[in-house]
Protein backbone atom coordinates (compact mmCIF):
# COMPACT_ATOMS: atom_id res chain seq x y z
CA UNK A 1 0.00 0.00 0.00
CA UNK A 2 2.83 2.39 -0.56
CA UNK A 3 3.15 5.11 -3.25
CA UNK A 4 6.19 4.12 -5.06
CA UNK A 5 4.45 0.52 -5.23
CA UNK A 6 2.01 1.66 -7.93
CA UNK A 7 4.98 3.46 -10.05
CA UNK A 8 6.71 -0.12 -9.97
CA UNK A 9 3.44 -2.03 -10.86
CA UNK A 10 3.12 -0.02 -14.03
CA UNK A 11 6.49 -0.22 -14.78
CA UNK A 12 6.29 -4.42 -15.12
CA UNK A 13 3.06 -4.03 -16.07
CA UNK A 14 4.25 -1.56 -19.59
CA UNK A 15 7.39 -4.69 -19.71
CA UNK A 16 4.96 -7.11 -19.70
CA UNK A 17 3.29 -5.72 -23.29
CA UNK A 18 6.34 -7.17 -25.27
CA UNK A 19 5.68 -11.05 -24.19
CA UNK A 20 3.00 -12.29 -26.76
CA UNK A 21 0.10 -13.58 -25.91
CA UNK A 22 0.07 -14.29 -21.89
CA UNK A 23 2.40 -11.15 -20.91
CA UNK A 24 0.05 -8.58 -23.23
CA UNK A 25 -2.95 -9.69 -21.06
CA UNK A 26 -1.57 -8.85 -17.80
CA UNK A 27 0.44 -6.05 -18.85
CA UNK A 28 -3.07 -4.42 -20.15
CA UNK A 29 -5.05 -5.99 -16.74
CA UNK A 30 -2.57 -4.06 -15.06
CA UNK A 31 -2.42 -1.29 -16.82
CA UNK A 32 -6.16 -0.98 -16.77
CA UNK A 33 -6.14 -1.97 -13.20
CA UNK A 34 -3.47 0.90 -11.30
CA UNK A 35 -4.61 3.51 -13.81
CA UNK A 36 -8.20 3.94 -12.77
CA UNK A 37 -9.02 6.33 -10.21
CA UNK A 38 -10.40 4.30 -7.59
CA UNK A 39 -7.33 2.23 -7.38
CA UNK A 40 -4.95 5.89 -7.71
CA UNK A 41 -6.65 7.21 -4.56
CA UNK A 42 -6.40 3.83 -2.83
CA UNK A 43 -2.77 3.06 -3.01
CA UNK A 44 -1.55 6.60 -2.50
């Protein structure tokens, strides 16, 4: 529940986009996921 843990999430989540087909799924679940508000005001 820390700050910088989002930053890191998004950062394997974007790394994740390059491994076809399993790795673009979770990198865009993740993505999705940590960018929506709800989720921003809960983890900062």
């Amino acid at each position: 529940m820390k700050s910088w843990a989002r930053i890191i999430a998004i950062v394997v989540g974007c790394l994740n986009l390059i491994h076809v087909p399993f790795g673009t799924a979770l990198g865009v679940y993740t993505l999705w996921v940590l960018l929506k508000d709800e989720s921003r005001s809960l983890l900062s």
